[in-house]
PDB file of N, CA and C in Angstrom:
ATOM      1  N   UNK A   1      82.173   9.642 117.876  1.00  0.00           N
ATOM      2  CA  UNK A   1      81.078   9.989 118.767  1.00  0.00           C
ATOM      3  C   UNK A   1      80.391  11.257 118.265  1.00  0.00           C
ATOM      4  N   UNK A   2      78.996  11.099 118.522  1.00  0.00           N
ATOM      5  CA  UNK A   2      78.522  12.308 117.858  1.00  0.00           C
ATOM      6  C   UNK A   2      77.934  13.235 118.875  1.00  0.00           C
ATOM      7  N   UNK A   3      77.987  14.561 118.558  1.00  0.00           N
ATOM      8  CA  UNK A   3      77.961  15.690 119.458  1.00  0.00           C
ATOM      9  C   UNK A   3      76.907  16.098 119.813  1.00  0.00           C
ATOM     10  N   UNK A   4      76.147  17.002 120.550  1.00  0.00           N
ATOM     11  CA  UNK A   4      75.043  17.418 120.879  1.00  0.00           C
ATOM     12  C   UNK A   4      74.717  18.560 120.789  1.00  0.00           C
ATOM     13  N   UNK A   5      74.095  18.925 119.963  1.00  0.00           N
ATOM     14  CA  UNK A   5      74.160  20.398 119.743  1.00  0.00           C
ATOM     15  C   UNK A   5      73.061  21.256 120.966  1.00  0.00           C
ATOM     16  N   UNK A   6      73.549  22.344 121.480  1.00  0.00           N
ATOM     17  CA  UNK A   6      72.604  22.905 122.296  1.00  0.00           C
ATOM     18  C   UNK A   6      72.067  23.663 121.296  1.00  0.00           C
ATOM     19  N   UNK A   7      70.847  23.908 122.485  1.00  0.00           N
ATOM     20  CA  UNK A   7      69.980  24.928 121.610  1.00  0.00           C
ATOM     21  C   UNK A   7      69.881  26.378 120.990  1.00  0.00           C
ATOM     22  N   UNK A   8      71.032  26.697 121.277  1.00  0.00           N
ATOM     23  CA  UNK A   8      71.291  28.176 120.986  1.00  0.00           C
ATOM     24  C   UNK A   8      71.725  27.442 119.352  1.00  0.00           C
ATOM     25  N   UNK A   9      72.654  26.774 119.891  1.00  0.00           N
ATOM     26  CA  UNK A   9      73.531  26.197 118.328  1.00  0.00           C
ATOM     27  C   UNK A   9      72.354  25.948 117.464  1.00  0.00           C
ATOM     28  N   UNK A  10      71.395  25.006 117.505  1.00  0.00           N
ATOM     29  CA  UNK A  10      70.181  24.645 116.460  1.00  0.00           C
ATOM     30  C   UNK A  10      69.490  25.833 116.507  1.00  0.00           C
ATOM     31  N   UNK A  11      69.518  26.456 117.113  1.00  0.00           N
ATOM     32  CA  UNK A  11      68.964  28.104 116.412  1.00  0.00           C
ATOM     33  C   UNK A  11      69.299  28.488 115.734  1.00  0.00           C
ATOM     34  N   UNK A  12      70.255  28.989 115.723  1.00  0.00           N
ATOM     35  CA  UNK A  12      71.243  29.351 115.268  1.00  0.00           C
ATOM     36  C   UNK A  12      71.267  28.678 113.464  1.00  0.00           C
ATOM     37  N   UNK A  13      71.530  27.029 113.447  1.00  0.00           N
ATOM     38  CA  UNK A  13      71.454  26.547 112.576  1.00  0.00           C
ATOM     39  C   UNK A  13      70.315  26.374 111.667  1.00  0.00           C
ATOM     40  N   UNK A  14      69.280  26.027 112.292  1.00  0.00           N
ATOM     41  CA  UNK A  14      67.741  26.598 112.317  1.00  0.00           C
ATOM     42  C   UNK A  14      67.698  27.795 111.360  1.00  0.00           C
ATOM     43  N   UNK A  15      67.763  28.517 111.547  1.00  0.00           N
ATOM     44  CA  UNK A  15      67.709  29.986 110.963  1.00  0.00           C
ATOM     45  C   UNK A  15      68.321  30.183 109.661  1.00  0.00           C
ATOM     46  N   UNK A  16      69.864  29.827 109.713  1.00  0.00           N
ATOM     47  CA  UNK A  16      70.375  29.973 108.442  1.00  0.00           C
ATOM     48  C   UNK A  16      70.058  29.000 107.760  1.00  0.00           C
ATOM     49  N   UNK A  17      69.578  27.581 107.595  1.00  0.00           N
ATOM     50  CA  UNK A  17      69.014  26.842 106.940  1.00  0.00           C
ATOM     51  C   UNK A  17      67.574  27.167 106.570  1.00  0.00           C
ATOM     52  N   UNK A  18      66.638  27.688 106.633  1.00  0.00           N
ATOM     53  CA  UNK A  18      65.535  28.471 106.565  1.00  0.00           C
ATOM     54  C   UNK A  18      65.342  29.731 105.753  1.00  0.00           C
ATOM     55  N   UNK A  19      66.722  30.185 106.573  1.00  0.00           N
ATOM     56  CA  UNK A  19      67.048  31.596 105.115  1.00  0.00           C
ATOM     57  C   UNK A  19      67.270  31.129 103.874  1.00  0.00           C
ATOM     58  N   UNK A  20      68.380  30.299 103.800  1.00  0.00           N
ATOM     59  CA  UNK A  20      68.801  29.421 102.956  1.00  0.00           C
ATOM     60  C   UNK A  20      67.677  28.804 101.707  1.00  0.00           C
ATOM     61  N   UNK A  21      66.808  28.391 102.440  1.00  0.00           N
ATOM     62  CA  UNK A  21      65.558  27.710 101.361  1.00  0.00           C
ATOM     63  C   UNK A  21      64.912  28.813 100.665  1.00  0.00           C
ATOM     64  N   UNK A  22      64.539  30.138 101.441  1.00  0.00           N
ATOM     65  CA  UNK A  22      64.317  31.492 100.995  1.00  0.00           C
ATOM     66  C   UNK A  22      65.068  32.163 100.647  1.00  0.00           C
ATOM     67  N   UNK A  23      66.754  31.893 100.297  1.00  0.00           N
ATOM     68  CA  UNK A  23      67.417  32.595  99.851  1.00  0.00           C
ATOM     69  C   UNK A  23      67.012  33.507  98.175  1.00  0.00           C
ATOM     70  N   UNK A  24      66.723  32.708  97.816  1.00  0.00           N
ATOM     71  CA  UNK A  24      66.090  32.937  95.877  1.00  0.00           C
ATOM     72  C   UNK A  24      64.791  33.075  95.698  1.00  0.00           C
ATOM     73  N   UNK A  25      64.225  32.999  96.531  1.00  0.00           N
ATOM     74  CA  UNK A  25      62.622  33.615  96.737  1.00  0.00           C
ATOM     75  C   UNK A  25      61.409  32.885  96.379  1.00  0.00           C
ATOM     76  N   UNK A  26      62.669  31.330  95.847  1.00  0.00           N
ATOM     77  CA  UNK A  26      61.773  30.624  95.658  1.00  0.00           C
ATOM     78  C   UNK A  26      61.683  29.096  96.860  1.00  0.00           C
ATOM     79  N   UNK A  27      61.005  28.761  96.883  1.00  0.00           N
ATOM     80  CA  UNK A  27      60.727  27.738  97.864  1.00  0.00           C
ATOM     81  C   UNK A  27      60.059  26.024  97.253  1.00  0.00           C
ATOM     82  N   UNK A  28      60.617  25.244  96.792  1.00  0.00           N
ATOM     83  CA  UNK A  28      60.675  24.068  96.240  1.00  0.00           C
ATOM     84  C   UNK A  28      60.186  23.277  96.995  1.00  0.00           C
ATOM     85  N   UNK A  29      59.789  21.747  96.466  1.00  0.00           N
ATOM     86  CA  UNK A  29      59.115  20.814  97.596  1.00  0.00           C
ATOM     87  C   UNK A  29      60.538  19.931  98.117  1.00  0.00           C
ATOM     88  N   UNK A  30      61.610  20.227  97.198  1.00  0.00           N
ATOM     89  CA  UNK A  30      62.661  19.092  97.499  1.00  0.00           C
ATOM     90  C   UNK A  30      63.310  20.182  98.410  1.00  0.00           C
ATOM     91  N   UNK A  31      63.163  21.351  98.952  1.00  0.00           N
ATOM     92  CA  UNK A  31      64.340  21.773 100.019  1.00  0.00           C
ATOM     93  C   UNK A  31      63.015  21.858 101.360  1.00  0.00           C
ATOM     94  N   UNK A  32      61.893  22.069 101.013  1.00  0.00           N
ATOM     95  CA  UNK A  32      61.679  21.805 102.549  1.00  0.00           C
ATOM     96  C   UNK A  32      61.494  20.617 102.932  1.00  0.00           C
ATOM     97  N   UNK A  33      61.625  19.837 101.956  1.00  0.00           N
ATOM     98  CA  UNK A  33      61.776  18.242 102.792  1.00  0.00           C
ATOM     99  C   UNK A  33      63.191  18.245 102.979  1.00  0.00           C
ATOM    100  N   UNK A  34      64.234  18.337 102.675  1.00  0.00           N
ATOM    101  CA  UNK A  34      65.399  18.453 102.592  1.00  0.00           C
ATOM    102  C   UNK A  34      65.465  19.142 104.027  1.00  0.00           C
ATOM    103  N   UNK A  35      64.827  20.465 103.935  1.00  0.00           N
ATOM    104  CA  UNK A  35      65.068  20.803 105.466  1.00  0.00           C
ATOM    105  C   UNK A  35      64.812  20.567 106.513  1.00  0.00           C
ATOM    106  N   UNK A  36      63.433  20.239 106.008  1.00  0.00           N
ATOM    107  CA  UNK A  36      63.153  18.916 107.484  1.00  0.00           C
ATOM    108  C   UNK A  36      63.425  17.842 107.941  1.00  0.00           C
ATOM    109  N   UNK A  37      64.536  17.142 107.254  1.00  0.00           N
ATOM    110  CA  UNK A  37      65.536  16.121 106.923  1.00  0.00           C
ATOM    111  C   UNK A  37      66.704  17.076 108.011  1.00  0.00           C
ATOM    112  N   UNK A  38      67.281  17.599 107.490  1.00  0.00           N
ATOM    113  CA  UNK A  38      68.082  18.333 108.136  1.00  0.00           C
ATOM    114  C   UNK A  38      67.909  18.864 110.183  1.00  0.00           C
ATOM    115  N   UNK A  39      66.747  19.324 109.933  1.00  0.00           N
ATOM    116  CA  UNK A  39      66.550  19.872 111.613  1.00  0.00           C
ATOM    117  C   UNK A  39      66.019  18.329 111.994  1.00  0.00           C
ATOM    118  N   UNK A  40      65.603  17.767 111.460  1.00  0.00           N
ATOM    119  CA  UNK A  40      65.282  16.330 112.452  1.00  0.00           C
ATOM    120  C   UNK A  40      66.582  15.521 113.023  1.00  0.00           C
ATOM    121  N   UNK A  41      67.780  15.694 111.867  1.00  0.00           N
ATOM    122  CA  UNK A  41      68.774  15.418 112.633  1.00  0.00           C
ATOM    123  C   UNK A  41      69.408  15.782 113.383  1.00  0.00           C
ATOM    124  N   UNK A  42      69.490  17.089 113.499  1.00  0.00           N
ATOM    125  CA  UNK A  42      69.722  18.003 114.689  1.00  0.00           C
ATOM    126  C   UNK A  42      68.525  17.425 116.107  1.00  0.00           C
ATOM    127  N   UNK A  43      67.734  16.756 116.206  1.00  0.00           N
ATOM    128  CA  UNK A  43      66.975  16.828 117.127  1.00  0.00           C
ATOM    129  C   UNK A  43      65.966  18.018 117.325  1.00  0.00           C
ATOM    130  N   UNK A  44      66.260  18.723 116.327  1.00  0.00           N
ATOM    131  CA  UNK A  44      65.316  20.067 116.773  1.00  0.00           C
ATOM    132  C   UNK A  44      63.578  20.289 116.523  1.00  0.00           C
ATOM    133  N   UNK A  45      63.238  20.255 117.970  1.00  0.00           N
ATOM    134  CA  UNK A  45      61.397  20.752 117.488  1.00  0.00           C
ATOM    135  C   UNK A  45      61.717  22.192 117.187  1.00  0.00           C
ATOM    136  N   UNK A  46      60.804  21.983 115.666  1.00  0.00           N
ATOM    137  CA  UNK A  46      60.679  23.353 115.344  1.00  0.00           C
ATOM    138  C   UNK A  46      59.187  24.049 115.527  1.00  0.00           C
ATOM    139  N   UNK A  47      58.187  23.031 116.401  1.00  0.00           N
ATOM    140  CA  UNK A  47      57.164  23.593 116.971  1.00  0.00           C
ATOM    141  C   UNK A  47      57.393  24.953 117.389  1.00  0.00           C
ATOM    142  N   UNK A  48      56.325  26.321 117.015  1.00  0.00           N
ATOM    143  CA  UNK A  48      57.028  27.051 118.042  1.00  0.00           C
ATOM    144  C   UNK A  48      57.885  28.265 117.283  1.00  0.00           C
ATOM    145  N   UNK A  49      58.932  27.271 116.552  1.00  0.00           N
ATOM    146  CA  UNK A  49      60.122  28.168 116.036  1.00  0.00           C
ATOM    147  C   UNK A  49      59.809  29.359 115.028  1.00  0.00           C
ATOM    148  N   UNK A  50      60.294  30.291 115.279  1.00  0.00           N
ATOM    149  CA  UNK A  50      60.840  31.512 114.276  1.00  0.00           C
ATOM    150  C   UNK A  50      62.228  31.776 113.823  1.00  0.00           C
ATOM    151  N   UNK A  51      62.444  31.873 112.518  1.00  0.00           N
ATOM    152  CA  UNK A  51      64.083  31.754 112.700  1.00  0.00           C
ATOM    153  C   UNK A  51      64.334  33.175 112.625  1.00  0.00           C
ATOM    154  N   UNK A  52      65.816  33.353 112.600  1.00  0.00           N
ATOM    155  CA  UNK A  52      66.034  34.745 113.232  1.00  0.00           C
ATOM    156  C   UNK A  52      66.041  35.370 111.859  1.00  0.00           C
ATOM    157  N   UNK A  53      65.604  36.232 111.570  1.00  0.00           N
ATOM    158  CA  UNK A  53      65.595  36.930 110.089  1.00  0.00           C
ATOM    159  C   UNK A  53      67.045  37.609 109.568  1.00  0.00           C
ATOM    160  N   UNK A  54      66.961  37.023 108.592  1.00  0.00           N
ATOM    161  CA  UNK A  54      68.084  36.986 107.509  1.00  0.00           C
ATOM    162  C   UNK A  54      69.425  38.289 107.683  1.00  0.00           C
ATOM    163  N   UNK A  55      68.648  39.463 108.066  1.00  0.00           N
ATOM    164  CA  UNK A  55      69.290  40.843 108.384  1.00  0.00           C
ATOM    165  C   UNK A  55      70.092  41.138 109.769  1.00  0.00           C
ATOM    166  N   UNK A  56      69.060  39.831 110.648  1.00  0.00           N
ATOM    167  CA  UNK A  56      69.673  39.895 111.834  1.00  0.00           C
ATOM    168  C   UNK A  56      70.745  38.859 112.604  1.00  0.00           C
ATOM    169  N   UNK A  57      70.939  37.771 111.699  1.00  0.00           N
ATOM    170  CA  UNK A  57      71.967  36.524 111.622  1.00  0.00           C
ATOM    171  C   UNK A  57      73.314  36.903 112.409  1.00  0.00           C
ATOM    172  N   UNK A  58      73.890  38.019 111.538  1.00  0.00           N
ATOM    173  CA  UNK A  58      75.172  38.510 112.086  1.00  0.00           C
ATOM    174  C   UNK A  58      75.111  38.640 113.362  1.00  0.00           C
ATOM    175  N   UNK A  59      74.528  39.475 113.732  1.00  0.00           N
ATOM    176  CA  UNK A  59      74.508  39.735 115.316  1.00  0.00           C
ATOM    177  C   UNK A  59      73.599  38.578 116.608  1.00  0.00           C
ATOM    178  N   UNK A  60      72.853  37.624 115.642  1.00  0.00           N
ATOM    179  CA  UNK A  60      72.469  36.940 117.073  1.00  0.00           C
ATOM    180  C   UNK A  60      72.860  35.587 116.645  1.00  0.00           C
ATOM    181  N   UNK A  61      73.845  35.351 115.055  1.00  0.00           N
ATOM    182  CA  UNK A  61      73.806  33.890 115.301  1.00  0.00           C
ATOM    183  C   UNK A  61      75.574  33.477 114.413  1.00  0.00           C
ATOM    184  N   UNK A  62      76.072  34.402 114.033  1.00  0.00           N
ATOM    185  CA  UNK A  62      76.863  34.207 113.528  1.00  0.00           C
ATOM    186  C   UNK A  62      78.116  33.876 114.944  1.00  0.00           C
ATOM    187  N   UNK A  63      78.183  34.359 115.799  1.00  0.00           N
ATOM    188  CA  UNK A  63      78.936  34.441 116.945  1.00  0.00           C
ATOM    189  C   UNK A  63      78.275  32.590 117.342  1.00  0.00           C
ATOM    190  N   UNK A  64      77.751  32.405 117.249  1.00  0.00           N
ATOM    191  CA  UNK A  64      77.486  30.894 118.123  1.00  0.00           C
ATOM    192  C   UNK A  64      77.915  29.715 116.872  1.00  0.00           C
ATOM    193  N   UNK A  65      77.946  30.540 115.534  1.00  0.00           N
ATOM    194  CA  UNK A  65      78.125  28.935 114.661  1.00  0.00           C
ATOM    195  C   UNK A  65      79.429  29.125 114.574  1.00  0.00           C
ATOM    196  N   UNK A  66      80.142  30.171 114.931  1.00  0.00           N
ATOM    197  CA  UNK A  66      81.844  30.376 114.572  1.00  0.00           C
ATOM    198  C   UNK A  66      82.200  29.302 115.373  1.00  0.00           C
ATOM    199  N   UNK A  67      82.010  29.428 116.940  1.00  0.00           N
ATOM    200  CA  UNK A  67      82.556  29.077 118.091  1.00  0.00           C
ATOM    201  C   UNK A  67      81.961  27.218 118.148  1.00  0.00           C
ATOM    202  N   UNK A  68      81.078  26.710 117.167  1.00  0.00           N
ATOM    203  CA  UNK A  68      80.829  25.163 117.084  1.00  0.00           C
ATOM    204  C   UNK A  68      82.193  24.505 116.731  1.00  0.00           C
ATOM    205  N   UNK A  69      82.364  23.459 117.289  1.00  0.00           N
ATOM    206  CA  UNK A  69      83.493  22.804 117.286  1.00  0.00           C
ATOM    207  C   UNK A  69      83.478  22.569 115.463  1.00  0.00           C
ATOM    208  N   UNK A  70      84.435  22.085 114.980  1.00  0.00           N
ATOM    209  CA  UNK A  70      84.785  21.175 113.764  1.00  0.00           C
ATOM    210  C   UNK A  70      84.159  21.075 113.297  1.00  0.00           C
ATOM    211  N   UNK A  71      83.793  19.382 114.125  1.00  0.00           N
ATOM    212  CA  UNK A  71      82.836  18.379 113.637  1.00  0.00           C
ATOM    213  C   UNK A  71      81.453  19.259 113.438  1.00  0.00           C
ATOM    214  N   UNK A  72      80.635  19.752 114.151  1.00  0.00           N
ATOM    215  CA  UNK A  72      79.656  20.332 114.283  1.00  0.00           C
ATOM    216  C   UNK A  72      79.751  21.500 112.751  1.00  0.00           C
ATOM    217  N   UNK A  73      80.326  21.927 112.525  1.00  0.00           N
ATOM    218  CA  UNK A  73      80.864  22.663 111.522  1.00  0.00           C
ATOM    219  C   UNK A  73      80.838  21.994 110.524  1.00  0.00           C
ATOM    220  N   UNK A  74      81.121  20.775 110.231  1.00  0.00           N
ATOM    221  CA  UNK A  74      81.293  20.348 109.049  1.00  0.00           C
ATOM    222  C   UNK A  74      79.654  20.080 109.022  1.00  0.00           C
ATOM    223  N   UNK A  75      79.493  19.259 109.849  1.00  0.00           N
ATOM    224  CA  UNK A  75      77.939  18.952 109.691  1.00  0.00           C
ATOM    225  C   UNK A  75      76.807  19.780 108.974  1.00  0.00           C
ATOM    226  N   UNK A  76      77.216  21.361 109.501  1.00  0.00           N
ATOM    227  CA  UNK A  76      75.755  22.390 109.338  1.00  0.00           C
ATOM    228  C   UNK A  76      76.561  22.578 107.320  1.00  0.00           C
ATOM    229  N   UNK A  77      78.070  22.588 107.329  1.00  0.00           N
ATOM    230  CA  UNK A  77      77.832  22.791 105.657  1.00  0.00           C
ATOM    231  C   UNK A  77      77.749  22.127 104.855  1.00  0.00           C
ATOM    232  N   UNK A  78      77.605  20.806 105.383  1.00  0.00           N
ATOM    233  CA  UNK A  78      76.946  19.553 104.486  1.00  0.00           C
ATOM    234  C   UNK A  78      75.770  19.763 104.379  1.00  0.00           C
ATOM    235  N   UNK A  79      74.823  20.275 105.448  1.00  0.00           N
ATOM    236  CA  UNK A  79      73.542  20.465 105.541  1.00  0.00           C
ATOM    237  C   UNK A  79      72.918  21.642 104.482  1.00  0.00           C
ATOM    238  N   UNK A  80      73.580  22.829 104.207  1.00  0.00           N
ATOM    239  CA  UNK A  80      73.811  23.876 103.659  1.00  0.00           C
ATOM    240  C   UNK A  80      74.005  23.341 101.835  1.00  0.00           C
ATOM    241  N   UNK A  81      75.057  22.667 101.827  1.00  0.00           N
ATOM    242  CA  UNK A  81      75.133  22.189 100.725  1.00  0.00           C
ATOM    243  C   UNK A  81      73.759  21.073 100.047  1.00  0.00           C
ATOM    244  N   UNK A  82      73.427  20.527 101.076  1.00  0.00           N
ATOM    245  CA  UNK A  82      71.931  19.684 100.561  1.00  0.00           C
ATOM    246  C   UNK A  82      71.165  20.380  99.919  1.00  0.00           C
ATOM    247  N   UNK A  83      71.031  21.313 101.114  1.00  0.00           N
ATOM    248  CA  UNK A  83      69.282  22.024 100.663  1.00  0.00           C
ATOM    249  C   UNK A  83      69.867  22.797  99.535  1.00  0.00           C
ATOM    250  N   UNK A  84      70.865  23.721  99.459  1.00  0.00           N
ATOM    251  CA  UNK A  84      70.963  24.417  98.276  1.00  0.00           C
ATOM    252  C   UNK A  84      70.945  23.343  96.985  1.00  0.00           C
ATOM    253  N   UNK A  85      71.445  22.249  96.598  1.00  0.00           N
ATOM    254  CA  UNK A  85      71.543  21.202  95.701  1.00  0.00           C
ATOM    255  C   UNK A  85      69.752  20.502  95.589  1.00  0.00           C
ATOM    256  N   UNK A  86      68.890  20.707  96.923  1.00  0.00           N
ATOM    257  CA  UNK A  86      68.155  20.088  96.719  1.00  0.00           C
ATOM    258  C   UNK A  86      66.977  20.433  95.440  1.00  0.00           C
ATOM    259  N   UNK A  87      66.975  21.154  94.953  1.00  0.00           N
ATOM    260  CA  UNK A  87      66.160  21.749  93.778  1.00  0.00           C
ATOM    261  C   UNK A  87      66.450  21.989  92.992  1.00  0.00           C
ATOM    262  N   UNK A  88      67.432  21.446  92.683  1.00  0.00           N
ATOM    263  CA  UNK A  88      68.617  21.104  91.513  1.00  0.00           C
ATOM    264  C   UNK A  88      68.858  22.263  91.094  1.00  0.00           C
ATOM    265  N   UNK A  89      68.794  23.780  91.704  1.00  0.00           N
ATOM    266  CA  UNK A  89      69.159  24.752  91.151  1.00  0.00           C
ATOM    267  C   UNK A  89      69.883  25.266  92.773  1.00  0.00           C
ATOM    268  N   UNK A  90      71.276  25.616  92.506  1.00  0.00           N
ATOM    269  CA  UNK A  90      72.047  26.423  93.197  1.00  0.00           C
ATOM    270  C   UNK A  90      72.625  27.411  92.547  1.00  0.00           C
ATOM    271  N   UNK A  91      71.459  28.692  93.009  1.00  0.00           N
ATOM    272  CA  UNK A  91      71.299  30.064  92.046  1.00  0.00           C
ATOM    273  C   UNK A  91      72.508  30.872  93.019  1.00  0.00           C
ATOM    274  N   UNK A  92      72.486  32.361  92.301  1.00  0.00           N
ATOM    275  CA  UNK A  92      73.714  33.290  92.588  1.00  0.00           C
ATOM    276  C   UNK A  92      73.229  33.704  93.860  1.00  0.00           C
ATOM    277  N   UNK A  93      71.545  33.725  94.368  1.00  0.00           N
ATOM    278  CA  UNK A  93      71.565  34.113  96.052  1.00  0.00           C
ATOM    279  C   UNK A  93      71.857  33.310  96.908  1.00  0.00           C
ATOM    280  N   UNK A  94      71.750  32.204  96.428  1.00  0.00           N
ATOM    281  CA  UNK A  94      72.010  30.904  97.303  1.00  0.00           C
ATOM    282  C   UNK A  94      73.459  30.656  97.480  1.00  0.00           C
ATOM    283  N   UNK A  95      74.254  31.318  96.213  1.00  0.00           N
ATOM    284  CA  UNK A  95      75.780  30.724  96.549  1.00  0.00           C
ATOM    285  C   UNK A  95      76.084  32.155  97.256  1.00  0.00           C
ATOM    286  N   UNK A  96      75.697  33.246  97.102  1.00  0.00           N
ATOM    287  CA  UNK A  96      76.206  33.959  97.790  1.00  0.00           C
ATOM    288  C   UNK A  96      76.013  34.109  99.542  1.00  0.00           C
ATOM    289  N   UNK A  97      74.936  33.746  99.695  1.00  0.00           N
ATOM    290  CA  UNK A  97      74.461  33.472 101.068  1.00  0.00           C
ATOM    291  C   UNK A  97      75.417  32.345 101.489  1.00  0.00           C
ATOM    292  N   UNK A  98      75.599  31.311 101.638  1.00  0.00           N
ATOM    293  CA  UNK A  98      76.021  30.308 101.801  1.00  0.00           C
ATOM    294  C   UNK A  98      77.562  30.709 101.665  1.00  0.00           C
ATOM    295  N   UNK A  99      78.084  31.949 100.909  1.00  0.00           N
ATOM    296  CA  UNK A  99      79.610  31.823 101.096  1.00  0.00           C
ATOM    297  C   UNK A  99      79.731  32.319 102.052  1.00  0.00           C
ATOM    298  N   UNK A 100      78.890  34.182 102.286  1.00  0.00           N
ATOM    299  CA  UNK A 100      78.737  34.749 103.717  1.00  0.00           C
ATOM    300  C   UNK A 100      78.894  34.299 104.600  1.00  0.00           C
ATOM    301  N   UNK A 101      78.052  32.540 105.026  1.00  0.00           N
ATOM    302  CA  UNK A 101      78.007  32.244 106.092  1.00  0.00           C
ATOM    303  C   UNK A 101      79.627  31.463 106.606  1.00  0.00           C
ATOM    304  N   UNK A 102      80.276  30.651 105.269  1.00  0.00           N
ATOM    305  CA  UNK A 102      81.437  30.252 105.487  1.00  0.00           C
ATOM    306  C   UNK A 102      82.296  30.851 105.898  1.00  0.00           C
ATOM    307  N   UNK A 103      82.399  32.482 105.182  1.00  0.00           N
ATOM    308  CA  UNK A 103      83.324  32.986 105.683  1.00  0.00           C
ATOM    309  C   UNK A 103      83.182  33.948 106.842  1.00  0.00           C
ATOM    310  N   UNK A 104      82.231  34.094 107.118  1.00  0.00           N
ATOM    311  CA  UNK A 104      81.999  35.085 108.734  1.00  0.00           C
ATOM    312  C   UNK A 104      82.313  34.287 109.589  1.00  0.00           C
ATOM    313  N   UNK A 105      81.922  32.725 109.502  1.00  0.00           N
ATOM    314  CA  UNK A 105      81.676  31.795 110.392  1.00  0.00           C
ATOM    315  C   UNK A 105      82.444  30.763 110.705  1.00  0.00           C
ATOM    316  N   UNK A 106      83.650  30.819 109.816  1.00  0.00           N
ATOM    317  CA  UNK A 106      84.829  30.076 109.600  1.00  0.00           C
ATOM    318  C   UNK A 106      84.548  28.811 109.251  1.00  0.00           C
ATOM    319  N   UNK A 107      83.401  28.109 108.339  1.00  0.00           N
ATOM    320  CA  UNK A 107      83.207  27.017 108.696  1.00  0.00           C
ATOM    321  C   UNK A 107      83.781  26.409 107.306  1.00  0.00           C
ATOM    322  N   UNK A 108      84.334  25.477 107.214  1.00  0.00           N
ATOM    323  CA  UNK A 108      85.193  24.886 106.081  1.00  0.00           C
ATOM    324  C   UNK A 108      83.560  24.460 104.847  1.00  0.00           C
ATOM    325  N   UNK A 109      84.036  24.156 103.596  1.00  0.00           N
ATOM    326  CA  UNK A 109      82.686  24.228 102.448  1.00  0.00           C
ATOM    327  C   UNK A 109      83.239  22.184 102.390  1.00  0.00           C
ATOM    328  N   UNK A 110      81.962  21.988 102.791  1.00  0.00           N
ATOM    329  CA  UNK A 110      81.642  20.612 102.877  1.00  0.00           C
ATOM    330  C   UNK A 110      80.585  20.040 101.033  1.00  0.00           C
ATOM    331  N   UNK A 111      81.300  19.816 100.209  1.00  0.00           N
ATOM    332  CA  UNK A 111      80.052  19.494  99.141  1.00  0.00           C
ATOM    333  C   UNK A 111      79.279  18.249  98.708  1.00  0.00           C
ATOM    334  N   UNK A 112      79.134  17.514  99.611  1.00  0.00           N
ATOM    335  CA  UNK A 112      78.930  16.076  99.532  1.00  0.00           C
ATOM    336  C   UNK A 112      77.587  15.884 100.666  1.00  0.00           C
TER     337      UNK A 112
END
């Protein structure tokens, strides 16, 4: 059965997937389709949206992706793992961002 993420959670997820595409400063056509691939499965309108900036993650979003169940967990680092793979370059900001988030956030490294 699949879960429902509230909206704090797709903020949350929202955000670090967003940083994520801006992690390396560069921005590709295969990760923002990739990312919009990504938040559509989440259900999320991103009409509207601002994600929370990169500096401020820790404190307004790292506390809500710790506390996502498992499943939900595995999900956002499969998602994580896409977009970084999606531009066939997974550079040293991108892996370093992406470990940050595993390990603040406890979330197991999904690479598939």
């Amino acid at each position: 059965m699949e879960e429902k993420y509230s909206n704090e959670e797709c903020v949350a997820i929202a955000s670090v997937l967003c940083d994520l595409v801006y992690a390396d400063y560069r921005q590709k056509q295969g990760e923002s389709e990739c990312l919009k691939s990504c938040l559509d499965e989440l259900g999320f309108e991103t009409e509207g949206f601002v994600p929370i900036p990169r500096n401020e993650l820790p404190a307004m979003a790292y506390a809500t992706l710790k506390q996502m169940s498992e499943q939900k967990k595995q999900v956002f680092s499969r998602m994580m793992t896409q977009i970084s793979r999606s531009d066939n370059h997974f550079g040293p900001r991108e892996r370093k961002f992406v470990k940050e988030i595993l390990e603040m956030c406890e979330i197991p490294f999904v690479h598939k």
